[in-house]
Every structure is written in structure tokens, then in C-alpha cells.
Protein backbone atom coordinates (compact mmCIF):
# COMPACT_ATOMS: atom_id res chain seq x y z
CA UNK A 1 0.00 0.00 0.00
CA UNK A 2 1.13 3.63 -0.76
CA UNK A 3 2.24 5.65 1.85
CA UNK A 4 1.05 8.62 0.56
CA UNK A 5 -2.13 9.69 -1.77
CA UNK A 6 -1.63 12.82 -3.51
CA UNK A 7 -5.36 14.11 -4.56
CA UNK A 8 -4.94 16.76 -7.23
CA UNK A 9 -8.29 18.74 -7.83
CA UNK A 10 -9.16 20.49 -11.32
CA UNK A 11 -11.70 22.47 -12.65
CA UNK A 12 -10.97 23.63 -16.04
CA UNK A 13 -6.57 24.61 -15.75
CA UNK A 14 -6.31 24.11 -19.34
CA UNK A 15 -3.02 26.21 -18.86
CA UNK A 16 -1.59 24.59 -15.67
CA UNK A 17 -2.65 21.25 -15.18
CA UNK A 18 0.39 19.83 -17.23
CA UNK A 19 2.67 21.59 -14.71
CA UNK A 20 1.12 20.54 -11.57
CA UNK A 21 0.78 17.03 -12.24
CA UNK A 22 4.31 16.77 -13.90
CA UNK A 23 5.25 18.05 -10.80
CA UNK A 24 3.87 15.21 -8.90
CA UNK A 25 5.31 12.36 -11.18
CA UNK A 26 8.56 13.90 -10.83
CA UNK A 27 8.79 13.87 -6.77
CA UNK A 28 12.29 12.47 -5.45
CA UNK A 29 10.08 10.69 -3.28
CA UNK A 30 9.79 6.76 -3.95
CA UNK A 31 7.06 6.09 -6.91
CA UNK A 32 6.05 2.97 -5.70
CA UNK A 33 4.88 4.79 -2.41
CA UNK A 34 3.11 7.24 -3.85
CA UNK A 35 -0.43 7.01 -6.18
CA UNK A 36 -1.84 9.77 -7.41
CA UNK A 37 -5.71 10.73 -7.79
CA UNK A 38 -6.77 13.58 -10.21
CA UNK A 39 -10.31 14.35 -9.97
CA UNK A 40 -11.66 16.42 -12.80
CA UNK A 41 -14.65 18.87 -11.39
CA UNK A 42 -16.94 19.22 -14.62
CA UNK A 43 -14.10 20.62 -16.70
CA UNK A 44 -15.36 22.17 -19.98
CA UNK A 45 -12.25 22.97 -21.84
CA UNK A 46 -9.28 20.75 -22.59
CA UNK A 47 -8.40 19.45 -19.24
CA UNK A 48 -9.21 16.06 -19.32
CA UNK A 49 -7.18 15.39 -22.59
CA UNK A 50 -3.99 16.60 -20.58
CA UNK A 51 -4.60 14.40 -17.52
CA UNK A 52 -4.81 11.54 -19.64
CA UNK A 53 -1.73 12.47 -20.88
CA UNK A 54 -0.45 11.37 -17.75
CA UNK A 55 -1.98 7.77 -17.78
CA UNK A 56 -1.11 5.38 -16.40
CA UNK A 57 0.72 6.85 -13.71
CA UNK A 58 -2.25 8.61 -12.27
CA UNK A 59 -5.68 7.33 -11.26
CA UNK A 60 -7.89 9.81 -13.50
CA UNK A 61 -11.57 10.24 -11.60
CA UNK A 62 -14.07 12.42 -14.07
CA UNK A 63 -17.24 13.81 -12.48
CA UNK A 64 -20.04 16.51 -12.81
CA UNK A 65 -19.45 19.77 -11.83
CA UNK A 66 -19.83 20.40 -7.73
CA UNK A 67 -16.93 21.86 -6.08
CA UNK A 68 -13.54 21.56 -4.45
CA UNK A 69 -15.21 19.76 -1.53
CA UNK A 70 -17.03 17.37 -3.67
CA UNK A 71 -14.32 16.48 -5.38
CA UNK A 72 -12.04 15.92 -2.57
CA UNK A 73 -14.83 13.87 -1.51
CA UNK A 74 -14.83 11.88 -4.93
CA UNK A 75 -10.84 11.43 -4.49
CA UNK A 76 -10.88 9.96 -0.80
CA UNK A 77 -13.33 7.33 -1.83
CA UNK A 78 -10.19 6.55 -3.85
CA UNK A 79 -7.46 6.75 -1.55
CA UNK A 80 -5.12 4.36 -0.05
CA UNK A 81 -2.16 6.33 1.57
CA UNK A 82 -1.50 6.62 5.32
CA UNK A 83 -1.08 10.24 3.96
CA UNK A 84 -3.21 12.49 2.36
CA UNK A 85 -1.40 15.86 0.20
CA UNK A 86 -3.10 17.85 -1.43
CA UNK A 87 -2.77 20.19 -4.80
CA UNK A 88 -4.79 22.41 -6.71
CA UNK A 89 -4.31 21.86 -10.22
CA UNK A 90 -3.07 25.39 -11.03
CA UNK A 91 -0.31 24.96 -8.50
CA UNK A 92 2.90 23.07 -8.75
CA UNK A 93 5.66 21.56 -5.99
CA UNK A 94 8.95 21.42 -5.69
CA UNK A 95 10.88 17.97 -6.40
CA UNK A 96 11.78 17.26 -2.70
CA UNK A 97 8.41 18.50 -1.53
CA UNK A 98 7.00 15.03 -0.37
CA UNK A 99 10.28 13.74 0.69
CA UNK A 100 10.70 16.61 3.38
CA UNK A 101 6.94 16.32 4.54
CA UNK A 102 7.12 12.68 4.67
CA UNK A 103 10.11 13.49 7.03
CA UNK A 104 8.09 16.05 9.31
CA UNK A 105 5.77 13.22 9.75
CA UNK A 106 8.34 10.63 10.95
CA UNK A 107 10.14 13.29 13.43
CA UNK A 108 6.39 14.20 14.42
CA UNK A 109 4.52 10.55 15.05
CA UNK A 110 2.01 12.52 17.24
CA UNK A 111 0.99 15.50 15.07
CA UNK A 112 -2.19 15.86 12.99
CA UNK A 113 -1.14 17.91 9.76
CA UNK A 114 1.79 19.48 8.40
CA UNK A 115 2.08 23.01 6.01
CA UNK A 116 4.96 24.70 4.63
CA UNK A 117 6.33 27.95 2.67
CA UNK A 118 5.60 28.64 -0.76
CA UNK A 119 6.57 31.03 -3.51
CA UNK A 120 3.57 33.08 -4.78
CA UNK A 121 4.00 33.26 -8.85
CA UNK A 122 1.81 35.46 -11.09
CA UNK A 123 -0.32 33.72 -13.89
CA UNK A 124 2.57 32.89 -16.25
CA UNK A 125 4.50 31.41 -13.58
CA UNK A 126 6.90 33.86 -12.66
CA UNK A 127 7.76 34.24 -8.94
CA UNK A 128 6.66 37.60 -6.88
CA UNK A 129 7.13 36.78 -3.49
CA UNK A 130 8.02 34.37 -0.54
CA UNK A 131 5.77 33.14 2.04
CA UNK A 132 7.53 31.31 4.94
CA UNK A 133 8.04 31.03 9.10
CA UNK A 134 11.37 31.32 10.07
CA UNK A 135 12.25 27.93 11.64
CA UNK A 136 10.12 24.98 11.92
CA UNK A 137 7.03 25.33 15.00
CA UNK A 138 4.38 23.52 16.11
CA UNK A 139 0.76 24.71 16.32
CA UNK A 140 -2.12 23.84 18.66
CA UNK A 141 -5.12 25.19 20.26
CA UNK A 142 -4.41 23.95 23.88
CA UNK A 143 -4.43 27.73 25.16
CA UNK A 144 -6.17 30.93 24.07
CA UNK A 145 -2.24 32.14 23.22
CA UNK A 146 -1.65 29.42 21.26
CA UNK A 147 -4.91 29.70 19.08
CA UNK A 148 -4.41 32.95 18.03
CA UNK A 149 -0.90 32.16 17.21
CA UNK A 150 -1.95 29.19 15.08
CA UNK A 151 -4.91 30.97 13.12
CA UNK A 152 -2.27 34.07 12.22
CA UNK A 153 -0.25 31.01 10.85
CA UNK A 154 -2.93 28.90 9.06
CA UNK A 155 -2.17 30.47 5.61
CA UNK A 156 0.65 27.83 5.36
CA UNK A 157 -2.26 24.91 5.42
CA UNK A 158 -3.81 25.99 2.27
CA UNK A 159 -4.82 23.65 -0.56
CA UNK A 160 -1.62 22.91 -2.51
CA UNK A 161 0.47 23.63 1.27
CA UNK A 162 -1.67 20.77 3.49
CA UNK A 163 -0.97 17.14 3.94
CA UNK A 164 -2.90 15.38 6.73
CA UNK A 165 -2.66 11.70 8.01
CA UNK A 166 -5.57 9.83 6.85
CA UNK A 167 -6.39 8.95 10.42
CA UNK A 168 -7.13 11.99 11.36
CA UNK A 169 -8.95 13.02 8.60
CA UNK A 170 -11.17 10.89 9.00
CA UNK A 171 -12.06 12.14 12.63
CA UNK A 172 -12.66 15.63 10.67
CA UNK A 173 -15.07 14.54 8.15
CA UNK A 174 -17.75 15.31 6.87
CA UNK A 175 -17.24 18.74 5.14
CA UNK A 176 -20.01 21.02 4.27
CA UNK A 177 -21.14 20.88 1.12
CA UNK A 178 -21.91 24.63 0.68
CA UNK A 179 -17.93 25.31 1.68
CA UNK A 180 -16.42 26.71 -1.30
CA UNK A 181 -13.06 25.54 0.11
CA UNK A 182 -12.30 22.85 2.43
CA UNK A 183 -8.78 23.53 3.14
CA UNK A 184 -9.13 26.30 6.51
CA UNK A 185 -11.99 24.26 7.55
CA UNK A 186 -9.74 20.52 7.48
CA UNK A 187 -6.51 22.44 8.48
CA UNK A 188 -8.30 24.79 11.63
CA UNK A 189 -9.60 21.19 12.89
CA UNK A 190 -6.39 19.43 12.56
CA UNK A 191 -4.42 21.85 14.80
CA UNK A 192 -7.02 21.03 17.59
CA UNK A 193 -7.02 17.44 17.04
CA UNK A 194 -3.83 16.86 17.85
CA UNK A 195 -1.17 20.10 16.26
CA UNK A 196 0.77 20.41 13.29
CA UNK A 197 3.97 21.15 12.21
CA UNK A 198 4.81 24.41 10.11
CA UNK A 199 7.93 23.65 7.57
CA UNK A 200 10.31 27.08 6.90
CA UNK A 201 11.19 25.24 3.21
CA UNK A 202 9.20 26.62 0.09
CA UNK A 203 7.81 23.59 -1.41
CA UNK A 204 4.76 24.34 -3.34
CA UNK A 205 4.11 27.30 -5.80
CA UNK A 206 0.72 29.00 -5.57
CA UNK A 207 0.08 30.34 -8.59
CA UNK A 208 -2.27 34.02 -8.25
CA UNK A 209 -4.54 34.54 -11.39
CA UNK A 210 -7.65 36.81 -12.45
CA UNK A 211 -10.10 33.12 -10.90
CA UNK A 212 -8.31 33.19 -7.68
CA UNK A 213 -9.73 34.35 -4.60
CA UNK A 214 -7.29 36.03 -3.56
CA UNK A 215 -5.10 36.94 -6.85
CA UNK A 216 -5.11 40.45 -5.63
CA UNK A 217 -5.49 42.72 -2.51
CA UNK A 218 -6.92 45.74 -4.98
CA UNK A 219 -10.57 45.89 -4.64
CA UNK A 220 -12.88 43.70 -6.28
CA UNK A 221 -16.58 43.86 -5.51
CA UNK A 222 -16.98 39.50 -6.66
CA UNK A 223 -14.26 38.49 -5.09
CA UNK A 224 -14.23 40.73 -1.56
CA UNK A 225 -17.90 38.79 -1.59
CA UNK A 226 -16.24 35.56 -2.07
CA UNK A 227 -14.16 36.19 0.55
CA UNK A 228 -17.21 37.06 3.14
CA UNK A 229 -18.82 34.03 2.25
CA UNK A 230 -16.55 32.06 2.83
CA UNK A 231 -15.84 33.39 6.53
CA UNK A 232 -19.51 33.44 7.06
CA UNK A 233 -19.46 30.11 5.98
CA UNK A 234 -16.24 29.05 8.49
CA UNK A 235 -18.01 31.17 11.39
CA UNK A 236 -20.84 28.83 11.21
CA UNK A 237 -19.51 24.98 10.78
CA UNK A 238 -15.99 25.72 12.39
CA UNK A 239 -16.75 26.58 15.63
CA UNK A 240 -19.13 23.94 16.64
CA UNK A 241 -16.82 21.43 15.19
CA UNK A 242 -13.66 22.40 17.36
CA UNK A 243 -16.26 22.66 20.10
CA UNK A 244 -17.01 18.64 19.64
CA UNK A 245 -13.23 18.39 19.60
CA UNK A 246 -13.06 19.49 23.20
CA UNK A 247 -11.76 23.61 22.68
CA UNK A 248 -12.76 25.30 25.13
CA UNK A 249 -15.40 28.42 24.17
CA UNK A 250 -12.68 31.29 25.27
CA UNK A 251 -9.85 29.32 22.80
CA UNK A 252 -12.46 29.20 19.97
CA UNK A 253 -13.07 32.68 20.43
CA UNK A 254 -9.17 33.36 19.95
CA UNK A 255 -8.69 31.03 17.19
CA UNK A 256 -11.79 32.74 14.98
CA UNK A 257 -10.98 36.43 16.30
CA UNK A 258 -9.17 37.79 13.56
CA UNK A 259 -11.08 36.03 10.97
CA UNK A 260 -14.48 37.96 12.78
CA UNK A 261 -12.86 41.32 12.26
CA UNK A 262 -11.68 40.66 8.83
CA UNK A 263 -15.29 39.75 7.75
CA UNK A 264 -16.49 42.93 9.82
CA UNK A 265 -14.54 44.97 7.76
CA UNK A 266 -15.73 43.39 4.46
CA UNK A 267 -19.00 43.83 5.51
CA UNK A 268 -18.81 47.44 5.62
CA UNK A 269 -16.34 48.18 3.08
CA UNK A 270 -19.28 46.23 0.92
CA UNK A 271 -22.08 46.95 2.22
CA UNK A 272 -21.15 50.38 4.20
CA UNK A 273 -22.71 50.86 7.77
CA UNK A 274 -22.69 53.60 10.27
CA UNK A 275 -19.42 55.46 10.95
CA UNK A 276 -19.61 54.38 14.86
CA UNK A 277 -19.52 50.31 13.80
CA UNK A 278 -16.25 51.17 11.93
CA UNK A 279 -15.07 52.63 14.81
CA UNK A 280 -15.87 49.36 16.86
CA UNK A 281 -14.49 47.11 14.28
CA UNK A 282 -10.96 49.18 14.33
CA UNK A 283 -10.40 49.33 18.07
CA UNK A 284 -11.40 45.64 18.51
CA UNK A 285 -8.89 45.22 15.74
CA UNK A 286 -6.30 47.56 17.31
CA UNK A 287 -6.37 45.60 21.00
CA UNK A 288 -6.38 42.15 19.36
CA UNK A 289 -3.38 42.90 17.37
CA UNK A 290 -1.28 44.87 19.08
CA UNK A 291 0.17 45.57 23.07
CA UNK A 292 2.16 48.15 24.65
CA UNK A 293 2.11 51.19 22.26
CA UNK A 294 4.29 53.81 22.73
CA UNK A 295 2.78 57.67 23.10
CA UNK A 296 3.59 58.09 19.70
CA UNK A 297 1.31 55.35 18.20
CA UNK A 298 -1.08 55.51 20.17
CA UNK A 299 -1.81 59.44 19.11
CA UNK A 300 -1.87 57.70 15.81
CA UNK A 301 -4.16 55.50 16.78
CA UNK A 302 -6.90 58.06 18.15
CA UNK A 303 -6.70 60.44 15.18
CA UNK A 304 -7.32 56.58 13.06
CA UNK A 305 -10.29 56.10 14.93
CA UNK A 306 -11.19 59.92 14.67
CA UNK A 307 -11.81 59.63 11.60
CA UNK A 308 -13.56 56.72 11.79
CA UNK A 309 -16.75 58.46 13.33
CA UNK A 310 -16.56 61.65 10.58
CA UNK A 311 -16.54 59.57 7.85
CA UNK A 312 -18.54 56.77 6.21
CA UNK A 313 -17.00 53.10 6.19
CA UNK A 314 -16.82 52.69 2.08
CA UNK A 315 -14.88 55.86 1.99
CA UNK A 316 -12.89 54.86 5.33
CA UNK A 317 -11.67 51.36 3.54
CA UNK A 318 -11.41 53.26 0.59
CA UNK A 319 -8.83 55.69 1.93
CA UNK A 320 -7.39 52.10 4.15
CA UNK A 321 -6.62 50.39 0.57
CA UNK A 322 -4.82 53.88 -0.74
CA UNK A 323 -2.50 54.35 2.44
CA UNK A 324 -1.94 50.27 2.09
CA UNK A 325 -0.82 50.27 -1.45
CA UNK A 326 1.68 53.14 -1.20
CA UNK A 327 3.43 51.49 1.75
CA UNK A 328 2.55 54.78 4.26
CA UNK A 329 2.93 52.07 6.73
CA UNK A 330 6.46 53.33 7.01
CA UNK A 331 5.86 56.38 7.77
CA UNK A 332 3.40 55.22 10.93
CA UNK A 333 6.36 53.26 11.83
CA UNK A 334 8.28 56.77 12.47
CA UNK A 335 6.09 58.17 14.50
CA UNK A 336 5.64 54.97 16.99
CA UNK A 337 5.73 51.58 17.33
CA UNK A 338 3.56 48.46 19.32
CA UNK A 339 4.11 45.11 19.77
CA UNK A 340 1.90 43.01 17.93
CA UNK A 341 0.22 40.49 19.85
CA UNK A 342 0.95 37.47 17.39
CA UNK A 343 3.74 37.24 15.33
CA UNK A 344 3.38 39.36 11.77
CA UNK A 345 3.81 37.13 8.64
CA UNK A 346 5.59 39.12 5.96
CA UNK A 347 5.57 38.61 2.10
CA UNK A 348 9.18 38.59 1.05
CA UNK A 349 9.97 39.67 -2.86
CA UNK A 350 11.30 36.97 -4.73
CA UNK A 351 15.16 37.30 -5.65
């Protein structure tokens, strides 16, 4: 039997399924250890003709159109491997990238999940910027500390990042159909079943394009909406899950915290509101993120939430994305300083 199952989900990558699963075949990692499970979503273009391509090294799984949980779904039914990994088919991995999370697993007999750094590459495949922690760490949600910690870090369980031990999984399951994605939702619950392990190596390449929730940070009415959903979505099955997995209410609280504010602020920059909820959402933000500002920041602070009250919240998260963009952060950074409360994770350009 395999040791690990690599599920590769597609919908229609025309223009990057060939890399991703060429990426797969060509792991350093032992082929007679690995099988691989493509499961084609409903796609309508040339898709299916490449995966076949790939035959028969691959296990090729066709089925209507429903969704990345649906067909993750489809491609457990399938699965053998004491290990699940997981790839978007408009991603690609590294050659050693099993080999070193097949590792983390060894070292770690006890942990749940493991994630890792990845490069972030615009749509023709050309790297922007790193994403990684700076020395291996564990996560968990034993403490209120230690689930805020983990959910600032959970960006390294995504999709194409995540492989999970099939034991586990199968204490997580099922997944909400009306999930869009079920990677935060899988990953959150893993970290309270029993941890995982963050890798600093870039091993994956997540690939940002004009279908991707979150190609850009620039405003975009669909996709800010896709976003909401989505943490609507997590609000409402997450918590009672990690609340069966015996998290206490205050953790849970901790471990969703930042993902309530983010959604609050969506909600208005959408939607709009009155001036004094913006004002709420930005000092909730403000003590959640950060402790023990200086004089000078926290002047800066009042004269942020000032203007909070005088003017409306489109306009506020309007004038939020403009100071963003242009990096003004800098000059905040002259005038005082806090200490965040978690740990910042910070995009590094690609040399």
C-alpha cells in the first residue's frame, strides 16, 4: 500500500494542469509509495485530454461539476495512503516536496497535519514573493495564546500547502457541502485534534490569477464577496466542530478572532454601515493585534479612529486600501511603534 495519496483537484486549468501534475510524477520521493488521484470537477475545456496524458501513472476520476469539496470527496473514496497531500491543479511543488513532509511526519509521530512555505508566482508562472516562518514550530489550540498564534499562521495549510494523516482526517469529516473551500476548515480542525507542524522550506508554488480568490489585494466587488462568504461560511460549521473536539469556548473565540474582524470589515467596506460600527471594528482590531504602544502610536491611533466616526466606512476602507498600497505604513512606523500580539507574517519579494 502507498504511503502517501496525492489528490490533485481540477476544474478547467487548461493552462496549468500539465505543470502541476508533472510536478507530482517527478517527486524524489519513492514512486512505488506514492499514487496519485486527479479528480476532474466538470471541466469544460481541454483538461481532461492533458490528464490523460499522464496515464497510467495517475488514477484519472471524471465527475459533474460540484466543487472543491465534492471532489475531494470523490478522491478519498479513492485513496489508499497513510497520507493524504493535497494540490490544486493550477499549483505546482517542488521535487523534494514530499520527501521533506514525509520526514516532518516521521520526526512528528504525534501531530495531525503538516504546512509549509511557498513562492507566490503570477499567472505565467513567474515568482513575486516568498511566504515562509522562520524555523520549523508547532501549532495547537491547547491555550487561548496558542490559538491565536496558530490561526495568524494557518495560511501555510492551504490547498496545494496541506498534507494530513488519513487517520485523522477521517475524525474531521464530513465537510459542508456549501464550503467553497475545504482547506481552513480541514486544516483549523487538525491543529485542535492533535497540532501540526509548520515547515520554513518553500515547497509548493501557488500560482495568483484573475479566478483566484485572492489573486489580488486591490478591490474587487466578486471576489471581496467571495471572501465574506466564505468566513460566514467558516463562522458557522468551524466553531461547533472544534467545540465537539473538546476547545474550550474562550480558545475558539481566539482562534476565529481575527477572521471575525476581517469579515467585519468586508462587511462594511461592501455593504457600508454607520461610521460608529467602523469605529468598533478598528479598536477591537487595534487591542487584538497589538500591546504596549508607545505615546507616539497611540496618538496615531486616536486620530485613526477619529476619523472613523466623521466619515462613512466605504470611503474609510477606501482611503485604508490607498495608504496600504503606497506602503505609508512606514511612515506610521516613524512616528511609533507596538508590539503586535501574534507574530506578523511578511511577504518577502522573490530574488
Amino acid at each position: 500500500m502507498p504511503i502517501v495519496s496525492v489528490l490533485v483537484n481540477t476544474f478547467n486549468h487548461e493552462l496549468f494542469i500539465a505543470k502541476a501534475l508533472s510536478s507530482v510524477v517527478e517527486q524524489d520521493f519513492p514512486a512505488a509509495e506514492t499514487e496519485i488521484i486527479v479528480v476532474d470537477d466538470g471541466s469544460t475545456d481541454l483538461t481532461p485530454e492533458i490528464v490523460r496524458q499522464f496515464l497510467p501513472r495517475i488514477k484519472f476520476i471524471r465527475k459533474q461539476n460540484g466543487g472543491q469539496v465534492s471532489a475531494l470527496l470523490e478522491g478519498l473514496a479513492h485513496a489508499t495512503g497513510e497520507i493524504i497531500a493535497f494540490l490544486d491543479g493550477d499549483d505546482w511543488w517542488t521535487q523534494d516536496k514530499l520527501t521533506k513532509v514525509i520526514d516532518a511526519f516521521n520526526r512528528h509521530p504525534q501531530i495531525a497535519a503538516v504546512g509549509h512555505g511557498y513562492y507566490e508566482v503570477n499567472q505565467q508562472g513567474a515568482s513575486i514573493r516568498t511566504m515562509a516562518v522562520e524555523a520549523e514550530c508547532r501549532l495547537s489550540c491547547e491555550t487561548p495564546e496558542s490559538a491565536r498564534h496558530a490561526a495568524n499562521l494557518r495560511v501555510f495549510g492551504g490547498t496545494s500547502r496541506m498534507a494530513i494523516r488519513r487517520k485523522a482526517l477521517d475524525h474531521l469529516l464530513p465537510i459542508p457541502l456549501i464550503l467553497p473551500f475545504f482547506d481552513n476548515f480541514i486544516f483549523s480542525q487538525a491543529i485542535a485534534l492533535s497540532g501540526a507542524a509548520l515547515l520554513p522550506d518553500l515547497l509548493c508554488h501557488y500560482r495568483l490569477h484573475s479566478k483566484n480568490l485572492y489573486a489580488s489585494d486591490s478591490f474587487d466587488e466578486q471576489r471581496f464577496r467571495g471572501r465574506l462568504e466564505l468566513l460566514r461560511c467558516l463562522f458557522e460549521h468551524l466553531a461547533p466542530r472544534l467545540k465537539t473536539l473538546g476547545v474550550s469556548s474562550s480558545t475558539i473565540s481566539a482562534f476565529l478572532e481575527a477572521d471575525q474582524i476581517g469579515a467585519k470589515r468586508l462587511s462594511l467596506a461592501l455593504d457600508g454601515g454607520m461610521p460608529i460600527e467602523t469605529f468598533r471594528v478598528e479598536l477591537s482590531a487595534f487591542r487584538s493585534a497589538y500591546r504596549d504602544p508607545d505615546m507616539g502610536y497611540s496618538l496615531f491611533k486616536m486620530l485613526v479612529l477619529f476619523v472613523t466616526l466623521i466619515m462613512p466606512p466605504k470611503t474609510f476602507y477606501r482611503l485604508q486600501r490607498w495608504y496600504s498600497q503606497r506602503g505609508l505604513m512606514r511612515f506610521r512606523e516613524r512616528i511609533g511603534r507596538a508590539r503586535l500580539t501574534v507574530p506578523e507574517v511578511k511577504a518577502r519579494p522573490s530574488i
